[in-house]
N, C-alpha and C. Protein backbone atom coordinates (compact mmCIF):
# COMPACT_ATOMS: atom_id res chain seq x y z
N UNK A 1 -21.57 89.31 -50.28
CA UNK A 1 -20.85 89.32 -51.53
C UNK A 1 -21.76 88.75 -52.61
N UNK A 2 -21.75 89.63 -53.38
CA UNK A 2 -22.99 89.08 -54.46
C UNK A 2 -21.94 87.70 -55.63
N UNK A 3 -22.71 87.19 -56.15
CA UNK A 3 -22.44 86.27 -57.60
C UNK A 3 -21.72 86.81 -58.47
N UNK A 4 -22.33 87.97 -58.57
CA UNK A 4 -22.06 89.02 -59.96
C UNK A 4 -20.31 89.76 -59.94
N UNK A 5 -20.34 90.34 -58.30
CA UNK A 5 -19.11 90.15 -58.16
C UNK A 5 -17.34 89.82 -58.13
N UNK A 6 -18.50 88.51 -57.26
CA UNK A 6 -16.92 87.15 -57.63
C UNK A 6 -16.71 86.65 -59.30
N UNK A 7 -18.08 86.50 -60.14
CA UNK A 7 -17.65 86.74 -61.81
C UNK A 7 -16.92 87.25 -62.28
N UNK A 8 -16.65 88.59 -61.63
CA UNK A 8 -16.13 90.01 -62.54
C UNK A 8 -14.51 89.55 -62.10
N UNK A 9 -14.56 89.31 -60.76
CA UNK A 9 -12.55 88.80 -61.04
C UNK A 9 -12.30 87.29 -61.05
N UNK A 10 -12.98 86.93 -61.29
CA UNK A 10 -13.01 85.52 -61.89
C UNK A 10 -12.65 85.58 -63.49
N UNK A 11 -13.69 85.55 -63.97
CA UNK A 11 -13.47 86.68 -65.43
C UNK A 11 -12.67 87.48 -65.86
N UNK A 12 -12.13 88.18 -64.57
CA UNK A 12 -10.64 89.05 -65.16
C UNK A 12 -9.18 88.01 -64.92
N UNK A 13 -9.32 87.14 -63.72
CA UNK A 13 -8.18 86.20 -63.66
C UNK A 13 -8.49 85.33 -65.40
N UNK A 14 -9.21 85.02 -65.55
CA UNK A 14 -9.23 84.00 -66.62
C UNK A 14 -8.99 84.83 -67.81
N UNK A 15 -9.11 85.92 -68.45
CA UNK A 15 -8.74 86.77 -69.14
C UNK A 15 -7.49 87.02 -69.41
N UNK A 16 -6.64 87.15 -68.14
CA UNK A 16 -5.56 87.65 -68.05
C UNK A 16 -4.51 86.15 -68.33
N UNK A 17 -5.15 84.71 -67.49
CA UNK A 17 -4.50 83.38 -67.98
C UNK A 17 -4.26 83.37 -69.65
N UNK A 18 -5.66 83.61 -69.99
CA UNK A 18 -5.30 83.33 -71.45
C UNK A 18 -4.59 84.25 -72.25
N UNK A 19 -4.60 85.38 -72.20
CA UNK A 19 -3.59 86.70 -72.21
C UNK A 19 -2.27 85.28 -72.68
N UNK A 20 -1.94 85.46 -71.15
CA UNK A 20 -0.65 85.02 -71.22
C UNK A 20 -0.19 83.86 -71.83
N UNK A 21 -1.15 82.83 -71.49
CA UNK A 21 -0.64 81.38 -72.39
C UNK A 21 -0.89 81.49 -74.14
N UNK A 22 -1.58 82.78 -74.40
CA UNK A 22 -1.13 83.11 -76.02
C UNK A 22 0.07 83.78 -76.24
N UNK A 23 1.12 84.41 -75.35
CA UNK A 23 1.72 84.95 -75.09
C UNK A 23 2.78 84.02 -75.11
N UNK A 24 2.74 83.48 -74.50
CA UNK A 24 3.72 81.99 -74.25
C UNK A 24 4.08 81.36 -75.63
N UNK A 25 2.68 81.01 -75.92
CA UNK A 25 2.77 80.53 -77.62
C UNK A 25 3.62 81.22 -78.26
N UNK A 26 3.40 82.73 -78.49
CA UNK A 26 4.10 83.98 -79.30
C UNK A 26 4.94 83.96 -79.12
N UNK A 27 5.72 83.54 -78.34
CA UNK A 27 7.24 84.10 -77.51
C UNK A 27 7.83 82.89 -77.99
N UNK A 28 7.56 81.75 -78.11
CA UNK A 28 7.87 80.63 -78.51
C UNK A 28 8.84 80.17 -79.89
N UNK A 29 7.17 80.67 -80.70
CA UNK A 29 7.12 81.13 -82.11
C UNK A 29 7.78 81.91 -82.79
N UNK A 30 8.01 83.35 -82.05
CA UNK A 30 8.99 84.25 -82.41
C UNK A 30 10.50 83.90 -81.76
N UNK A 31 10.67 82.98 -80.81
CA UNK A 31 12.06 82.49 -80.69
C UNK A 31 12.49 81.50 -81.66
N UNK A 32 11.19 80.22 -82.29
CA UNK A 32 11.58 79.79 -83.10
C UNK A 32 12.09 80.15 -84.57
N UNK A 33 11.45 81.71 -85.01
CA UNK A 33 11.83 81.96 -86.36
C UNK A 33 12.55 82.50 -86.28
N UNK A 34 13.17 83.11 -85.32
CA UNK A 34 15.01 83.77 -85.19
C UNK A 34 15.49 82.93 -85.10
N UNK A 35 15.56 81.17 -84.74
CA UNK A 35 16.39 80.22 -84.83
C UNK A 35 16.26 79.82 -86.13
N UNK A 36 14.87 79.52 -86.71
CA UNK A 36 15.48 79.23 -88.33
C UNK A 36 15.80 80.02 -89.12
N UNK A 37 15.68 81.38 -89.28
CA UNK A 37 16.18 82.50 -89.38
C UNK A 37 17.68 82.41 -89.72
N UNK A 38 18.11 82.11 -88.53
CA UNK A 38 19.55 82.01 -88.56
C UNK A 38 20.41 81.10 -88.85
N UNK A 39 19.75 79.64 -88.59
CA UNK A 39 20.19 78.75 -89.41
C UNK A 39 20.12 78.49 -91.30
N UNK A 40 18.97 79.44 -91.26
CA UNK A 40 18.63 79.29 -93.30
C UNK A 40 20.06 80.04 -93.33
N UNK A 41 20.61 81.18 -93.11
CA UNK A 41 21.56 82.34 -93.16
C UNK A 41 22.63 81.38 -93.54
N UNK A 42 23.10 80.74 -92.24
CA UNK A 42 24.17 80.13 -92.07
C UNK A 42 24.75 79.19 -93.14
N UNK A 43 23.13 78.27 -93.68
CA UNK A 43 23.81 77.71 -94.90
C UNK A 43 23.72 77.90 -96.15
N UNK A 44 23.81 79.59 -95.95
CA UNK A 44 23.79 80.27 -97.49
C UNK A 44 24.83 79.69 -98.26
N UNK A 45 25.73 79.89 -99.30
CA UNK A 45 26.63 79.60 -99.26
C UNK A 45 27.75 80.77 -99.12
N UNK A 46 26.59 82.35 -99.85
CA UNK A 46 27.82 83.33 -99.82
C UNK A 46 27.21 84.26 -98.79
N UNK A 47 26.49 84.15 -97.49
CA UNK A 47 26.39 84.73 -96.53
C UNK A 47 27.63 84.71 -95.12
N UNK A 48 27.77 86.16 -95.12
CA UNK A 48 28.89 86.32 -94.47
C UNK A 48 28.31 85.60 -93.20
N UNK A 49 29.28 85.21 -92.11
CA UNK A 49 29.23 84.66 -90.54
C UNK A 49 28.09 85.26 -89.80
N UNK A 50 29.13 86.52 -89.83
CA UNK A 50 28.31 87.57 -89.08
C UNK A 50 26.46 87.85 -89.18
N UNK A 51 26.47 87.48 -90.59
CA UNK A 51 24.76 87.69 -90.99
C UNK A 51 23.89 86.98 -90.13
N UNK A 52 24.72 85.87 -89.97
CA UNK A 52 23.73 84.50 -89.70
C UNK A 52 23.26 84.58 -88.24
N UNK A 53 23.96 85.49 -87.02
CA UNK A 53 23.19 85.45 -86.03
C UNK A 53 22.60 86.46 -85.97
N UNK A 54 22.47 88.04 -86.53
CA UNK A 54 21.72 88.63 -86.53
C UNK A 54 20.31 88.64 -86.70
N UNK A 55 19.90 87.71 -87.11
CA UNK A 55 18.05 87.29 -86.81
C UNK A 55 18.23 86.92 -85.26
N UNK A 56 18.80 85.95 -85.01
CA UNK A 56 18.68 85.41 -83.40
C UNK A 56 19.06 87.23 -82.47
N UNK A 57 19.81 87.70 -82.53
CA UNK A 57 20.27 88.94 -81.97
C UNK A 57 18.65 89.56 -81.48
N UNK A 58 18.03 89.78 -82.68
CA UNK A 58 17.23 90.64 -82.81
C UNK A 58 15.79 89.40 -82.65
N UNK A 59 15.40 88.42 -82.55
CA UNK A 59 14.30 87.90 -82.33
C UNK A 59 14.37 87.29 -81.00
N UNK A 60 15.66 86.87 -80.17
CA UNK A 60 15.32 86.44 -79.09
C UNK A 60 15.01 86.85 -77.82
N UNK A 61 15.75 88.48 -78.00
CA UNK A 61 15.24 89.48 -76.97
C UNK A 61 13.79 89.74 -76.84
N UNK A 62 13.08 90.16 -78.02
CA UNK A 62 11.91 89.60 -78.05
C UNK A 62 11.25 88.99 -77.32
N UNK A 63 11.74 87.46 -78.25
CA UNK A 63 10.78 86.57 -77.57
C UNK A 63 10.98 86.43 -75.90
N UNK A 64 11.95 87.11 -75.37
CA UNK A 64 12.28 86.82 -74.34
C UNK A 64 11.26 87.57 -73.20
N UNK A 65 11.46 88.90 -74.08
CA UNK A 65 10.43 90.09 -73.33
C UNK A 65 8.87 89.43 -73.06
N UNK A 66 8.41 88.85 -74.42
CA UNK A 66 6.93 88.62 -74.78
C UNK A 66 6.81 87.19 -73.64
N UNK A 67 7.74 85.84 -73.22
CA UNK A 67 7.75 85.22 -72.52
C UNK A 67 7.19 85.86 -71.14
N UNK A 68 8.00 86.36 -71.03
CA UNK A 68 8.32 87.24 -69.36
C UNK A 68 7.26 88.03 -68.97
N UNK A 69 6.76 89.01 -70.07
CA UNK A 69 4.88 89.31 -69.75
C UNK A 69 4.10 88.40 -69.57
N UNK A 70 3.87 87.00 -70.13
CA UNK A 70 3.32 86.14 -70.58
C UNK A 70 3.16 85.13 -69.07
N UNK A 71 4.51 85.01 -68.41
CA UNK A 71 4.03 84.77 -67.32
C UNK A 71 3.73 85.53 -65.94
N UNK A 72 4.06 86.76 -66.27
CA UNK A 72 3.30 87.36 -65.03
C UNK A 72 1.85 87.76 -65.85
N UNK A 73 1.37 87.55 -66.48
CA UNK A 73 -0.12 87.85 -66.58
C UNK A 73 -0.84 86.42 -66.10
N UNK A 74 0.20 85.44 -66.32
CA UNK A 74 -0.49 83.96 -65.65
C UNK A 74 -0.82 84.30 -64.26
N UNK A 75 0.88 84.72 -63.44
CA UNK A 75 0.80 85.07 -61.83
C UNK A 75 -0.47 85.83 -62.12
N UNK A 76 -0.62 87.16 -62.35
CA UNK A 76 -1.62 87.55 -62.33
C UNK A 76 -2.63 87.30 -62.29
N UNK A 77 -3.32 86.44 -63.31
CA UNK A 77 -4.60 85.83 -63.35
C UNK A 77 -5.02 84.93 -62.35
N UNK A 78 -4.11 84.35 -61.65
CA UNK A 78 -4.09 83.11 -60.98
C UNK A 78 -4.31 83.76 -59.55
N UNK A 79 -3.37 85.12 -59.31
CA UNK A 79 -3.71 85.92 -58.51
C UNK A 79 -5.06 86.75 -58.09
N UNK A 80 -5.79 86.93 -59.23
CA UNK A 80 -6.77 87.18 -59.46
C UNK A 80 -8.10 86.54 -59.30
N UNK A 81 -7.77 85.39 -59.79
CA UNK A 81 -9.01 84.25 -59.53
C UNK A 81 -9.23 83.93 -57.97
N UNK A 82 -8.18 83.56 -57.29
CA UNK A 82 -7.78 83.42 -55.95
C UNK A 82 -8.59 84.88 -55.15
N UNK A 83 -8.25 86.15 -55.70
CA UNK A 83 -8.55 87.33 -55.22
C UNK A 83 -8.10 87.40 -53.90
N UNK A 84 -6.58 86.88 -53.57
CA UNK A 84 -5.76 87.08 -52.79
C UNK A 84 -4.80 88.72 -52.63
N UNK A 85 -4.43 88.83 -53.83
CA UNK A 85 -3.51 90.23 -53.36
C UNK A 85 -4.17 90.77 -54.99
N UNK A 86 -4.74 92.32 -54.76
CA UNK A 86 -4.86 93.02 -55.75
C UNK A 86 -3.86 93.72 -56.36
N UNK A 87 -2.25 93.87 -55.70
CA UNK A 87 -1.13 94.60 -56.47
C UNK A 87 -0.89 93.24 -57.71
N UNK A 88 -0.83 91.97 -57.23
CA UNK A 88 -0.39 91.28 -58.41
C UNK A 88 -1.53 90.87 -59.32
N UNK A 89 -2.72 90.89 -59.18
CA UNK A 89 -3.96 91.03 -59.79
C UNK A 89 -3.61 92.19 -60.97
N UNK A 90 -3.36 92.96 -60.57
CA UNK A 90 -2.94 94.78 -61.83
C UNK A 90 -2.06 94.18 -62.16
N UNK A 91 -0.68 93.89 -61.66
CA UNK A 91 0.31 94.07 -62.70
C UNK A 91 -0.01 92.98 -63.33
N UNK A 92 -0.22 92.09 -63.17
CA UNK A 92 -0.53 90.62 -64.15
C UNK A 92 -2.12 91.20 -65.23
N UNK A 93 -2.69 92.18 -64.49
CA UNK A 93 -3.43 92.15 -66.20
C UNK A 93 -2.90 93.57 -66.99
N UNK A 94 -2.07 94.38 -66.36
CA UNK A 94 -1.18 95.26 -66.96
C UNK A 94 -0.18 94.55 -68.13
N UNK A 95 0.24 93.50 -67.43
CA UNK A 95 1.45 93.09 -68.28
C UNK A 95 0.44 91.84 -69.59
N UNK A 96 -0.81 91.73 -69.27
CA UNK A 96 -1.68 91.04 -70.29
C UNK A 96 -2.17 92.26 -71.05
N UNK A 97 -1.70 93.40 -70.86
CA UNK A 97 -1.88 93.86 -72.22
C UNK A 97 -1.01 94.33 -73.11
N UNK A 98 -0.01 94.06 -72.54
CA UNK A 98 1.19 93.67 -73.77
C UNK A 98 1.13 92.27 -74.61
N UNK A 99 0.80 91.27 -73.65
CA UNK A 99 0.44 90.13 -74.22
C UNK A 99 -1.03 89.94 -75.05
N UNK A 100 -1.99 90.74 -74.96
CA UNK A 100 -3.18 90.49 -76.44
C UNK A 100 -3.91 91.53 -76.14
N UNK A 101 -3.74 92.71 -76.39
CA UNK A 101 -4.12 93.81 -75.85
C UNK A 101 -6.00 93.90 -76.01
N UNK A 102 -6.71 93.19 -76.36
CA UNK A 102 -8.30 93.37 -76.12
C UNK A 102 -8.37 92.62 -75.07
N UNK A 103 -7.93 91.49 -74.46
CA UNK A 103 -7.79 90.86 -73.68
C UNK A 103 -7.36 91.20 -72.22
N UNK A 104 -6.11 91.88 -72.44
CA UNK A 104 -5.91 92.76 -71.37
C UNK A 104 -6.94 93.98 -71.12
N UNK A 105 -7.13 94.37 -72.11
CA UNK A 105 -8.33 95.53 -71.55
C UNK A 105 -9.44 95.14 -71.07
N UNK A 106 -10.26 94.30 -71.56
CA UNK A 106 -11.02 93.41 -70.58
C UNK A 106 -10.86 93.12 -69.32
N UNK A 107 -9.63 92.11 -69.09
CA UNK A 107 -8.91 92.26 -68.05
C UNK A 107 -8.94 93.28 -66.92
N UNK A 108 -8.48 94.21 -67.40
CA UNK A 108 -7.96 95.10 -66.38
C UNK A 108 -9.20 95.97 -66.02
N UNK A 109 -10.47 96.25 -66.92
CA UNK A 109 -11.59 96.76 -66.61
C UNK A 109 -12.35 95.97 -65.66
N UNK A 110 -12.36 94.35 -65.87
CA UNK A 110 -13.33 93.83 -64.98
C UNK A 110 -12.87 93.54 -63.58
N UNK A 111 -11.07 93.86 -63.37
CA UNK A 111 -10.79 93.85 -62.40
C UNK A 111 -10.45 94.91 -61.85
N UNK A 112 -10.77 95.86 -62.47
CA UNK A 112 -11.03 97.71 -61.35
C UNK A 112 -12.65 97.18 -61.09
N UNK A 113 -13.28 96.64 -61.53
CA UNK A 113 -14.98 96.74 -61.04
C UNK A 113 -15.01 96.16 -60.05
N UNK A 114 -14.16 94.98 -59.66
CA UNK A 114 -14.11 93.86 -58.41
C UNK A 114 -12.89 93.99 -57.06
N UNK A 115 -12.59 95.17 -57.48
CA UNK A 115 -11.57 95.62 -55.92
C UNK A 115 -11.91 95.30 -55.16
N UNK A 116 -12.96 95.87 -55.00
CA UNK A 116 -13.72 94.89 -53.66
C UNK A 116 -13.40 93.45 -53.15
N UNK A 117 -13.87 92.75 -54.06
CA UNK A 117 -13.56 91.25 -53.94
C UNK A 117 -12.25 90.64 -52.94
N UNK A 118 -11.24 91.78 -53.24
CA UNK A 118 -10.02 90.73 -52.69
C UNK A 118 -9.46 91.01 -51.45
N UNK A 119 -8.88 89.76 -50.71
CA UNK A 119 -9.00 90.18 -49.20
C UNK A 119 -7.87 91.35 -48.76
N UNK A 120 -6.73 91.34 -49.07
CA UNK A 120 -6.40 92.47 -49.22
C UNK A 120 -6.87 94.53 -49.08
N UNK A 121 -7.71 94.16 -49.74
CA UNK A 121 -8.74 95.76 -50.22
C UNK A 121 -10.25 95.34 -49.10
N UNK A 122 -10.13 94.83 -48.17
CA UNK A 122 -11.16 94.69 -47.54
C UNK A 122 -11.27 95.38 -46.51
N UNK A 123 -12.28 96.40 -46.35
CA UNK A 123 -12.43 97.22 -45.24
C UNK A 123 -12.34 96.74 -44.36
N UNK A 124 -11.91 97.32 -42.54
CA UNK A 124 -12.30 96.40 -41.61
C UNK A 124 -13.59 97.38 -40.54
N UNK A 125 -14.35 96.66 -41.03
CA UNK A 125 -15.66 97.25 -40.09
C UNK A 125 -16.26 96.61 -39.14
């Protein structure tokens, strides 16, 4: 097993970590501005009821989605670095490219180059 190798999904697990823990951030961020969102609403004075949760309606699904990629690109990466199972290696840098999409492409290129690497995908000769 060469150096160069174990880099390439090393490099793609760590790709795909940070993917996601910006992801995390985002999901955060965009849950927080549907909460103030909806609280500025609320103490309009002539904003109807109804107005006031429609930011939350519409930003927390969101953030909920962008969370939920965010940590399977972690599994992923973590999966990756390890180079234990290559199905959660893909989907974790699949789902990192919803979460920062140059990042995920990186990702997911340097870990088609390192199939090899993981015990899983290991010939038995």
């Amino acid at each position: 097993m060469s150096a160069s190798g174990r880099s390439k999904a090393t490099a793609a697990g760590v790709l795909a970590i940070v993917s996601g823990a910006s992801a995390l951030v985002g999901g955060i961020v965009v849950a927080g501005i549907g909460a103030i969102a909806s609280a500025a609403i609320s103490v309009a004075p002539d904003a109807p009821r109804v107005l006031a949760s429609l930011p939350a309606l519409i930003f927390f699904p969101v953030a909920a989605l962008v969370l939920i990629a965010g940590v399977v690109a972690i599994v992923g990466g973590v999966a990756a670095s390890r180079r234990n199972s290559w199905t959660t290696a893909v989907v974790g840098a699949a789902a990192a490219l919803f979460c920062f999409l140059p990042l995920g492409i990186a990702s997911l290129v340097l870990l088609l180059m390192a199939e090899e690497e993981f015990s899983d995908r290991k010939s038995a000769d």
